[in-house]
C-alpha atoms as a PDB file:
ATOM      1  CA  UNK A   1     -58.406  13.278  30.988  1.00  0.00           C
ATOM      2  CA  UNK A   2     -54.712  14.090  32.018  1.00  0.00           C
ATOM      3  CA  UNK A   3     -54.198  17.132  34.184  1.00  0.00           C
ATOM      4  CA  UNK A   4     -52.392  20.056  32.556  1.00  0.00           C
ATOM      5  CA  UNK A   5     -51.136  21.930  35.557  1.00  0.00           C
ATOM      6  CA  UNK A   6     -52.163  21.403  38.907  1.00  0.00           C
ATOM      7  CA  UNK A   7     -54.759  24.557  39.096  1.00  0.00           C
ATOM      8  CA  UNK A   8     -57.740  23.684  37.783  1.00  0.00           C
ATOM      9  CA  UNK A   9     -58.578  27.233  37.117  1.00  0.00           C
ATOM     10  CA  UNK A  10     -55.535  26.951  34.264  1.00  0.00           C
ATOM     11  CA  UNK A  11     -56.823  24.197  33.006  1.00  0.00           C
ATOM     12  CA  UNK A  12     -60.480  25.014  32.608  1.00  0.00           C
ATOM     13  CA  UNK A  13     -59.314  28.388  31.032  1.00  0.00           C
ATOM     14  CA  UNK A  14     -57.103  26.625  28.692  1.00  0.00           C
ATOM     15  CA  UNK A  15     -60.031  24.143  27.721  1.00  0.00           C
ATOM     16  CA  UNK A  16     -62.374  26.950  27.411  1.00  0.00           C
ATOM     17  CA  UNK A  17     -59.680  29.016  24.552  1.00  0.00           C
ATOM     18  CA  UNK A  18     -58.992  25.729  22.860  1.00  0.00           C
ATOM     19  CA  UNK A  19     -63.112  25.233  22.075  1.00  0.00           C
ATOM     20  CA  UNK A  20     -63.505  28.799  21.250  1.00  0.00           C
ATOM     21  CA  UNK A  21     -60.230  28.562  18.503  1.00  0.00           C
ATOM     22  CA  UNK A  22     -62.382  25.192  17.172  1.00  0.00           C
ATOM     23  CA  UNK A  23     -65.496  26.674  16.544  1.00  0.00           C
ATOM     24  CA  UNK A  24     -63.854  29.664  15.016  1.00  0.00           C
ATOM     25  CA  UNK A  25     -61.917  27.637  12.422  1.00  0.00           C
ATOM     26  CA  UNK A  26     -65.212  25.517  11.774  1.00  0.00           C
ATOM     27  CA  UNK A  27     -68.001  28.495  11.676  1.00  0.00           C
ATOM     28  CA  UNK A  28     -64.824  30.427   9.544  1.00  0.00           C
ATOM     29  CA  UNK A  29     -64.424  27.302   6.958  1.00  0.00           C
ATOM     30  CA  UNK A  30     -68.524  27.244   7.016  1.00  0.00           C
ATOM     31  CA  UNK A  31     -69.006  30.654   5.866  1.00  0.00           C
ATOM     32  CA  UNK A  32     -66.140  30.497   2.799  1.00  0.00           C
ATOM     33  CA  UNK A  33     -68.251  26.669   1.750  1.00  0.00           C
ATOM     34  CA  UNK A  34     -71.510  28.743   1.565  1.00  0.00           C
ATOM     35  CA  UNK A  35     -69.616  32.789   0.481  1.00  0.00           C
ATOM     36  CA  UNK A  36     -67.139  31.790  -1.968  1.00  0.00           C
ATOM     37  CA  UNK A  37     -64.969  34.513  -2.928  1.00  0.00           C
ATOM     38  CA  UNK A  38     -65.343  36.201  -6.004  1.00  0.00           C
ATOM     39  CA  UNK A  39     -63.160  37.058  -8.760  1.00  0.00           C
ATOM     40  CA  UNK A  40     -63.123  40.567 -10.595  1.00  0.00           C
ATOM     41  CA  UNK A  41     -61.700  39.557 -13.210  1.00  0.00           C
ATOM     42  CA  UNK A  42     -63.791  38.588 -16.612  1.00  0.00           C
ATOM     43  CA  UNK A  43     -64.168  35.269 -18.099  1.00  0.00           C
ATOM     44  CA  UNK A  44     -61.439  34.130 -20.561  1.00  0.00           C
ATOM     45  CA  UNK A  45     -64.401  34.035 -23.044  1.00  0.00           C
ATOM     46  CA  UNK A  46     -64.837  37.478 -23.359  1.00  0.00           C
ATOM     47  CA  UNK A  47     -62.433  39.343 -25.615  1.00  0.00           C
ATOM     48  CA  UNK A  48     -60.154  41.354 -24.479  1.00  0.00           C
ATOM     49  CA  UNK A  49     -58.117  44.005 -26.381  1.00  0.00           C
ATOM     50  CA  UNK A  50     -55.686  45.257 -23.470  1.00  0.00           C
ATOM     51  CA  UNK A  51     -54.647  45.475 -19.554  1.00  0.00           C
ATOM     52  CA  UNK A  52     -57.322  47.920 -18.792  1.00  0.00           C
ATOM     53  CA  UNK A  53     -60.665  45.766 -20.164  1.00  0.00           C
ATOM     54  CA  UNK A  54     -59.427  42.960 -17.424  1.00  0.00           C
ATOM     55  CA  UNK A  55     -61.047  43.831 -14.903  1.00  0.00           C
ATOM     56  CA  UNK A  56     -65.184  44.377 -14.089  1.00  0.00           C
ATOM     57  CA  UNK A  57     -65.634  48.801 -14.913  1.00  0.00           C
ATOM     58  CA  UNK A  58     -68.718  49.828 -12.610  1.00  0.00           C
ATOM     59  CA  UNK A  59     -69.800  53.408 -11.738  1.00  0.00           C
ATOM     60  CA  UNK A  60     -72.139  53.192  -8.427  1.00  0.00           C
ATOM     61  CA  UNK A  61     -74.848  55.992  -7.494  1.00  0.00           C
ATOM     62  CA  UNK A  62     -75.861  56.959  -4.189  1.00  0.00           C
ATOM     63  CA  UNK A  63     -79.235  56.962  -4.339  1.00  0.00           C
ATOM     64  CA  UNK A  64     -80.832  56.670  -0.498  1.00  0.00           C
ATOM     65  CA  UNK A  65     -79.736  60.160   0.636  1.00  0.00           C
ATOM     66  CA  UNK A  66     -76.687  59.065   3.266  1.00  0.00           C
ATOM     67  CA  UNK A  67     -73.187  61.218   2.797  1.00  0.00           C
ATOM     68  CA  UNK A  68     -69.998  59.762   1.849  1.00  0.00           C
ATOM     69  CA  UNK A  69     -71.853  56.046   1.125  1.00  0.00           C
ATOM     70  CA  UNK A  70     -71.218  55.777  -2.599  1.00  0.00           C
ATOM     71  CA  UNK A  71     -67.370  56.579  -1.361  1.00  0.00           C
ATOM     72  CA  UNK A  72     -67.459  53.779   1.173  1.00  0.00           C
ATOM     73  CA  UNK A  73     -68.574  51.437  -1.415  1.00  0.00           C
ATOM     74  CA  UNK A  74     -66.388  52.479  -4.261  1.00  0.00           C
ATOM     75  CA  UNK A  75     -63.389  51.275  -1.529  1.00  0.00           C
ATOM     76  CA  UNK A  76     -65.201  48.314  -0.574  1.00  0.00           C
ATOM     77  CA  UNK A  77     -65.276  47.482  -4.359  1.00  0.00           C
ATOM     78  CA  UNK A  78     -61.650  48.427  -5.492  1.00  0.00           C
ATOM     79  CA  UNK A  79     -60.537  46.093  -2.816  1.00  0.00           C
ATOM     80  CA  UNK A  80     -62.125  43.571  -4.099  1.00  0.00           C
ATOM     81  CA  UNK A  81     -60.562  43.924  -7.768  1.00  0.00           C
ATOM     82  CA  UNK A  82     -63.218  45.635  -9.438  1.00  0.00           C
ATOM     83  CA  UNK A  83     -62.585  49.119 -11.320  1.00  0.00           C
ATOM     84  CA  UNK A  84     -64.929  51.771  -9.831  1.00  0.00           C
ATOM     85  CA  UNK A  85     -64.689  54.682 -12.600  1.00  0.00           C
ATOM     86  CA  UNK A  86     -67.506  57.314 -11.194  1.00  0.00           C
ATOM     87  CA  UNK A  87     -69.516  58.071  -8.417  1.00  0.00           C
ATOM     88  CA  UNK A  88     -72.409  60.401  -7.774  1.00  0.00           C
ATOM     89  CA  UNK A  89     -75.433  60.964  -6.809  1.00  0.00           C
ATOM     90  CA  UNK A  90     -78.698  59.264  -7.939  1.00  0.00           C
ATOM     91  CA  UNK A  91     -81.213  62.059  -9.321  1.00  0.00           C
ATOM     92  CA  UNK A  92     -83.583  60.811  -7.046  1.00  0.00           C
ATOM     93  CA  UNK A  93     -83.859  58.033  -3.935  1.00  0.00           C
ATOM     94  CA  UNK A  94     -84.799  54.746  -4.056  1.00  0.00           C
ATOM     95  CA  UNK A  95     -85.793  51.768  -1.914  1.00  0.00           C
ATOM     96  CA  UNK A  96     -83.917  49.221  -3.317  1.00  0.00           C
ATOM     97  CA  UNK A  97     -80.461  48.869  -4.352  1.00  0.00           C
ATOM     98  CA  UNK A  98     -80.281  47.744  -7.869  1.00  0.00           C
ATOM     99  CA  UNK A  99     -77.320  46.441 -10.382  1.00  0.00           C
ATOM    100  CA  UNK A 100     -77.910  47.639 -13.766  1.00  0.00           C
ATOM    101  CA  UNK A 101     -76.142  45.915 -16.952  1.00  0.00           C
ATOM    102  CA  UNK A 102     -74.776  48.603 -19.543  1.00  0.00           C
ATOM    103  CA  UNK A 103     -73.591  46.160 -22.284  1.00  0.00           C
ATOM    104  CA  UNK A 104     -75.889  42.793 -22.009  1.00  0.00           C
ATOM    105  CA  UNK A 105     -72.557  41.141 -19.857  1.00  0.00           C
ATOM    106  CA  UNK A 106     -75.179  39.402 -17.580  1.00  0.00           C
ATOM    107  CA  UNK A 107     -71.983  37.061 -16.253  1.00  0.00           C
ATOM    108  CA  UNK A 108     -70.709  40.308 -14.948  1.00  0.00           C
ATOM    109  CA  UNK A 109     -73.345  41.861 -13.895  1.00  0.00           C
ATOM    110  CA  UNK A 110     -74.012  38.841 -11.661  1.00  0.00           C
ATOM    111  CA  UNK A 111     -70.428  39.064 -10.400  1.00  0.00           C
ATOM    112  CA  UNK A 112     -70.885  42.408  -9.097  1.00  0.00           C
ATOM    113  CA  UNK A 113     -74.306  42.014  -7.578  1.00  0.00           C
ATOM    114  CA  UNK A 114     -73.244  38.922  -5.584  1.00  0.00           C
ATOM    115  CA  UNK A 115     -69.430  40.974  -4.462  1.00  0.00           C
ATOM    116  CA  UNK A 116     -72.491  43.627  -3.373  1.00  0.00           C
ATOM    117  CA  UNK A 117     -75.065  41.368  -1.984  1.00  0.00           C
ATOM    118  CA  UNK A 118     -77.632  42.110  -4.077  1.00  0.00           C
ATOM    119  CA  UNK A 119     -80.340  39.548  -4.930  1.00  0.00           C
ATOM    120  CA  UNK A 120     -80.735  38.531  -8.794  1.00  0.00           C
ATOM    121  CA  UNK A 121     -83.820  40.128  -8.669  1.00  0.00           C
ATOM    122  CA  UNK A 122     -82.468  43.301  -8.321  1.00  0.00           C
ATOM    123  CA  UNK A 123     -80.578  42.818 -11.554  1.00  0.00           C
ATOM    124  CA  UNK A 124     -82.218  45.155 -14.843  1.00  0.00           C
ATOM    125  CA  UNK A 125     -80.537  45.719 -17.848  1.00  0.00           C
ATOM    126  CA  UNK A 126     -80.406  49.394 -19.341  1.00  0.00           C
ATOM    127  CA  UNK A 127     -78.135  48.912 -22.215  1.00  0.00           C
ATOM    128  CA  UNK A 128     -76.026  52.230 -22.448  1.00  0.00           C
ATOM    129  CA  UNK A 129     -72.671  52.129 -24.260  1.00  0.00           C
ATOM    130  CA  UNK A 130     -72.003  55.602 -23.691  1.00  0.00           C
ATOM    131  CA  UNK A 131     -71.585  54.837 -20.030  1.00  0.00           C
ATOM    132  CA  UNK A 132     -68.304  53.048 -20.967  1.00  0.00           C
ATOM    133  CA  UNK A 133     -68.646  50.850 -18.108  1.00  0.00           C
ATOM    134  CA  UNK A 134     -70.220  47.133 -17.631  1.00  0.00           C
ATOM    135  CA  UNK A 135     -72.286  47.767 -14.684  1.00  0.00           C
ATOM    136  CA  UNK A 136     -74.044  50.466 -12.425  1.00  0.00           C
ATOM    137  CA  UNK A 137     -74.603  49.830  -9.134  1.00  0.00           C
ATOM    138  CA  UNK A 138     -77.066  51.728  -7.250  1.00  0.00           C
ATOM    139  CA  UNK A 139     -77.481  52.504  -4.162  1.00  0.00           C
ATOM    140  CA  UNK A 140     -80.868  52.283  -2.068  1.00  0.00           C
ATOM    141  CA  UNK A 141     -82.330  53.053   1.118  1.00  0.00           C
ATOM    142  CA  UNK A 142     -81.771  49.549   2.110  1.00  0.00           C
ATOM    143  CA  UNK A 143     -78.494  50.161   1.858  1.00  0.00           C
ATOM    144  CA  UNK A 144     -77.496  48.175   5.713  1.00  0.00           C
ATOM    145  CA  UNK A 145     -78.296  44.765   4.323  1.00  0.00           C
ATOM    146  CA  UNK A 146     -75.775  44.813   2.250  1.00  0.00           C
ATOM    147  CA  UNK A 147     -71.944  43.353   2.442  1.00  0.00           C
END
């Protein structure tokens, strides 16, 4: 291997920065293979009437008892595309975070529990058209697993 500089120091330092800046670009290319991004948006099968009906409408409940969460996540979820229209609290607290499906849009449903990192299982459908949104998310005690 060809010398750099003359200090050694320099050069192991500079060896050292260049591996760290690999493994960062590999572990960072790694984790977007397996965590693909997800879009907001609906599926160009659904019908849509106008600008507004776009984009995934959720309303999320904070239902494990911490202040200010169901705020936190409402950000978390606007900058990620989706249109957060409510938030409140849960009448009571729960273990276990939960999506629930308002209008039988299971492909959106999905969308939002995966943006969330909530498991399919955690998925029920409560269909409620008065709600006037396509998903509620709730939030449980287990609330630090999630993304």
């Amino acid at each position: 291997m060809k010398i750099l500089s003359n200090n050694k120091t320099a050069n192991y330092i500079f060896m050292s920065a260049l591996g760290i800046l690999v493994v960062l670009m590999i572990s960072s290319f790694a984790i977007r293979m397996f965590n693909p991004p997800i879009s907001s948006e609906l599926e160009d099968i659904a019908s849509k009437t106008n600008e507004i009906e776009n984009f995934i409408q959720v309303n999320v409940f904070n239902a494990c008892g911490k202040d200010g969460l169901a705020k936190h996540v409402k950000e978390y979820l606007i900058q990620r595309g989706f249109d957060v229209v409510e938030i409140a609290n849960y009448p009571e607290n729960v273990d276990n975070s939960m999506v629930i499906d308002r209008i039988g849009d299971s492909l959106s449903t999905n969308k939002v529990a995966y943006a969330m990192g909530i498991e399919k299982k955690c998925i029920t459908m409560d269909i409620d058209s008065s709600q006037f949104v396509r998903s509620t998310i709730v939030i449980g005690k287990d609330y630090f697993t999630l993304k």
